[in-house]
C-alpha atoms as a PDB file:
ATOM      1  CA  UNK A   1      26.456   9.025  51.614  1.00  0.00           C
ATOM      2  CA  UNK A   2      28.540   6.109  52.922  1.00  0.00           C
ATOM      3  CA  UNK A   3      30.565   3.335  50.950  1.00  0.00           C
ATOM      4  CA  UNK A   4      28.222   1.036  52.138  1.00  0.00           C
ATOM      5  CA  UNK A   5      25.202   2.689  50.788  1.00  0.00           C
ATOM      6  CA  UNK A   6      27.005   3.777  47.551  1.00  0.00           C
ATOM      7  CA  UNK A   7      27.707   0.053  47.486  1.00  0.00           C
ATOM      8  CA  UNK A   8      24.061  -0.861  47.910  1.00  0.00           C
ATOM      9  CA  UNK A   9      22.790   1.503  45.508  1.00  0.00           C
ATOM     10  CA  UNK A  10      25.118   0.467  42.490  1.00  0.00           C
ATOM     11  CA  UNK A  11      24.262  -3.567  43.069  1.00  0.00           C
ATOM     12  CA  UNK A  12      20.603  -2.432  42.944  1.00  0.00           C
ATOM     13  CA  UNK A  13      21.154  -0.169  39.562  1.00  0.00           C
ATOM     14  CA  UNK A  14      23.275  -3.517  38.212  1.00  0.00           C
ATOM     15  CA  UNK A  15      20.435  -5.804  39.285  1.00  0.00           C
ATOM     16  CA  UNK A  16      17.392  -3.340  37.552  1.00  0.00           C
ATOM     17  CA  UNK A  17      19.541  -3.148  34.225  1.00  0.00           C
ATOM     18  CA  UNK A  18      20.314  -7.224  34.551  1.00  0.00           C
ATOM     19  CA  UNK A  19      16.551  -8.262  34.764  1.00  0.00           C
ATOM     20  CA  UNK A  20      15.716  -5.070  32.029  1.00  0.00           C
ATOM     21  CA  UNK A  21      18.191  -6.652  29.660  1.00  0.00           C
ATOM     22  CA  UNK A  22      16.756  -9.851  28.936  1.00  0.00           C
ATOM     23  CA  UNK A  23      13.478  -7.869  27.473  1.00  0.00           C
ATOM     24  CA  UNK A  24      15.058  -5.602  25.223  1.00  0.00           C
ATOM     25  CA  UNK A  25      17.509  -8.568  23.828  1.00  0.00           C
ATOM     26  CA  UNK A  26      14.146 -10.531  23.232  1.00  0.00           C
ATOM     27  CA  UNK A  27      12.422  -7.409  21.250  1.00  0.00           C
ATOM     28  CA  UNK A  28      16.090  -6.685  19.796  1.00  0.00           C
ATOM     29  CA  UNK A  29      15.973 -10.459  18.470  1.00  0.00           C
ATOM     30  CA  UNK A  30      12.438 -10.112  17.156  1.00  0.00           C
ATOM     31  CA  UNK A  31      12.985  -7.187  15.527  1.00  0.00           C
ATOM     32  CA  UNK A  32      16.059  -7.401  13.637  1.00  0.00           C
ATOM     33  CA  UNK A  33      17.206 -10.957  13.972  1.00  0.00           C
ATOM     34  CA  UNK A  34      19.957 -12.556  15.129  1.00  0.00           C
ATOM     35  CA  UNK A  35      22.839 -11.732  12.521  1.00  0.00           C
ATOM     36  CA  UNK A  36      22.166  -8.163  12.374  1.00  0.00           C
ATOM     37  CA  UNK A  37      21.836  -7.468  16.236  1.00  0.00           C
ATOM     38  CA  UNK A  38      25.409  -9.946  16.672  1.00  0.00           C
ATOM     39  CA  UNK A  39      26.803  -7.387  14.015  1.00  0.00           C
ATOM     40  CA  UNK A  40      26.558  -4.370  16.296  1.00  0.00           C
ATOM     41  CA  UNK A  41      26.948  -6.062  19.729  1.00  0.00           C
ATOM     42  CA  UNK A  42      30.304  -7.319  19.037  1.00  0.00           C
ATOM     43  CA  UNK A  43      31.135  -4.070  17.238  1.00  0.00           C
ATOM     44  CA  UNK A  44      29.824  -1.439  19.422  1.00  0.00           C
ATOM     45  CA  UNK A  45      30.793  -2.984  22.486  1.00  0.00           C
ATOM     46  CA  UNK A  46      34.182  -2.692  22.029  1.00  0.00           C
ATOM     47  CA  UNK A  47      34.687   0.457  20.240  1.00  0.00           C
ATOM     48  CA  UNK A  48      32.580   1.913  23.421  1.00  0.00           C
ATOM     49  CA  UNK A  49      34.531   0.422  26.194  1.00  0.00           C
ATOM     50  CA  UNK A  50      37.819   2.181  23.722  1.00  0.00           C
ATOM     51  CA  UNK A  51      36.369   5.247  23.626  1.00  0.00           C
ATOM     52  CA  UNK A  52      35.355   4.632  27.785  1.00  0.00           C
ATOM     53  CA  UNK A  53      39.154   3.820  28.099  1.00  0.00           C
ATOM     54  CA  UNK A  54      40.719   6.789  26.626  1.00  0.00           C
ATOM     55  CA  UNK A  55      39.923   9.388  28.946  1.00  0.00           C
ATOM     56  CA  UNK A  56      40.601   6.691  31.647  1.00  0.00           C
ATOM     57  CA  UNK A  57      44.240   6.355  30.575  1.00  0.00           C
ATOM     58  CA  UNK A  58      45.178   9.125  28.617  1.00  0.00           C
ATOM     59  CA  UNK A  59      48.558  10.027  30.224  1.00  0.00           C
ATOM     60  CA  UNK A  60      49.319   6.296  29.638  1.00  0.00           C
ATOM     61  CA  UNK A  61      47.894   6.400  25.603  1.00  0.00           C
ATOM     62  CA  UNK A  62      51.043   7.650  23.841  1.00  0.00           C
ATOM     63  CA  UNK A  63      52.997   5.390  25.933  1.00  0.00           C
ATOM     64  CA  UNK A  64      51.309   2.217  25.352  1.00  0.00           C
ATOM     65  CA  UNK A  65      50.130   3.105  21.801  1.00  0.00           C
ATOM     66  CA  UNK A  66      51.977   1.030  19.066  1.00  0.00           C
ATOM     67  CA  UNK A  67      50.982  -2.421  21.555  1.00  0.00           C
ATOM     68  CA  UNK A  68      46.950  -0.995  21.835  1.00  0.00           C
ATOM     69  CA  UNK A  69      46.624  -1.216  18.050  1.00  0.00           C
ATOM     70  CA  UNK A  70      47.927  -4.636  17.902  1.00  0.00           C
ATOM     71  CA  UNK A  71      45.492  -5.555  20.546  1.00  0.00           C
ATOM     72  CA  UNK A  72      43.073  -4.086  18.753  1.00  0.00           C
ATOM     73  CA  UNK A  73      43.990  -5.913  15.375  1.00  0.00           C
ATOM     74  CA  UNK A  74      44.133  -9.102  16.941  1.00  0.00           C
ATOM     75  CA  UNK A  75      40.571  -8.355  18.309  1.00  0.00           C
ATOM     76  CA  UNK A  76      39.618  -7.478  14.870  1.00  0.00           C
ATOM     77  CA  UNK A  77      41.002 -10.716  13.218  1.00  0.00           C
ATOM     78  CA  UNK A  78      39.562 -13.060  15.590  1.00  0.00           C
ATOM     79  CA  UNK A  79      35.988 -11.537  15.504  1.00  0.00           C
ATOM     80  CA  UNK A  80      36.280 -11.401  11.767  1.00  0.00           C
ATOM     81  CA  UNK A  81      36.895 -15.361  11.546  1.00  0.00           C
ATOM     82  CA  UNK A  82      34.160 -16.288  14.322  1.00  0.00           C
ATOM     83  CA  UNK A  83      32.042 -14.510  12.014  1.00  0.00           C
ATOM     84  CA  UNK A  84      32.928 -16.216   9.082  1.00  0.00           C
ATOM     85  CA  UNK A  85      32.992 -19.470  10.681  1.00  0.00           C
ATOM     86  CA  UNK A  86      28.712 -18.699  11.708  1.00  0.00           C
ATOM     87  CA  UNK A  87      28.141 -18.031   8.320  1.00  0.00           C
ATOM     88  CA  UNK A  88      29.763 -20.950   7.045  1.00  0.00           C
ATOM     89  CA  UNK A  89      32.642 -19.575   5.564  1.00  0.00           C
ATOM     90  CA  UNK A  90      30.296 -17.902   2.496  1.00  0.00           C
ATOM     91  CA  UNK A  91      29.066 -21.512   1.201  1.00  0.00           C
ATOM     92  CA  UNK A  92      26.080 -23.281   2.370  1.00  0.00           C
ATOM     93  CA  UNK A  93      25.732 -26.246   3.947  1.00  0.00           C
ATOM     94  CA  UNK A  94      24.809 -29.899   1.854  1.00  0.00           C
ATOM     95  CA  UNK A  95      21.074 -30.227   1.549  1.00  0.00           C
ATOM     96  CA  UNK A  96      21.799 -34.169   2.777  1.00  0.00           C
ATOM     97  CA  UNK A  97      23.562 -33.185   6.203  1.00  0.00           C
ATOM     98  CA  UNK A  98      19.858 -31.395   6.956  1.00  0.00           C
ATOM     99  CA  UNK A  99      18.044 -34.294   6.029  1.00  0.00           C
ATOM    100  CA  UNK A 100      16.795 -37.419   8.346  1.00  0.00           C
ATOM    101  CA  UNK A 101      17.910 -40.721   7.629  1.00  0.00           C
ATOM    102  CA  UNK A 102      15.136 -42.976   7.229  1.00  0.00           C
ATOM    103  CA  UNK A 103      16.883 -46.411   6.958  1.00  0.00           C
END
């Protein structure tokens, strides 16, 4: 088969999973709710495109080792503190900031 074709076929497959994604995010959110399904798309996603990149760039791994895990702990850091900044750093909010103001 030709570039062109290959081409063709692999924006078609990106397209199908695209439009199929938006379904399965709505029944994801439905079903366990947003906190839980945040949880393992910001953790699975990366340790999967890690695990994707190993075999990639294994003769360059031992090399560029000590620098990976400081990406990696960097990563870890800043999700950790997004997170903690959506929950509200473990406090809730004042019960007046939720309420209207009627005068």
């Amino acid at each position: 088969m030709s570039a062109r074709r290959w081409s063709l076929v692999a924006a078609l497959f990106t397209m199908f999973l695209w439009g199929a994604n938006f379904a399965f995010v709505k029944y994801l959110l439905d079903t366990l709710g947003v906190g839980p399904f945040l949880f393992i798309r910001f953790v699975t996603m990366p340790l999967l495109a890690f695990l994707l990149l190993l075999p990639v760039f294994r003769k360059h791994v031992a090399r560029t080792w000590p620098f990976t895990w400081l990406k990696i702990a960097g990563a870890c850091i800043t999700m950790a503190g997004v997170a903690w900044a959506q929950f509200g750093g473990g406090r809730a909010p004042p019960r007046e900031a939720a309420q209207v103001d009627s005068g």
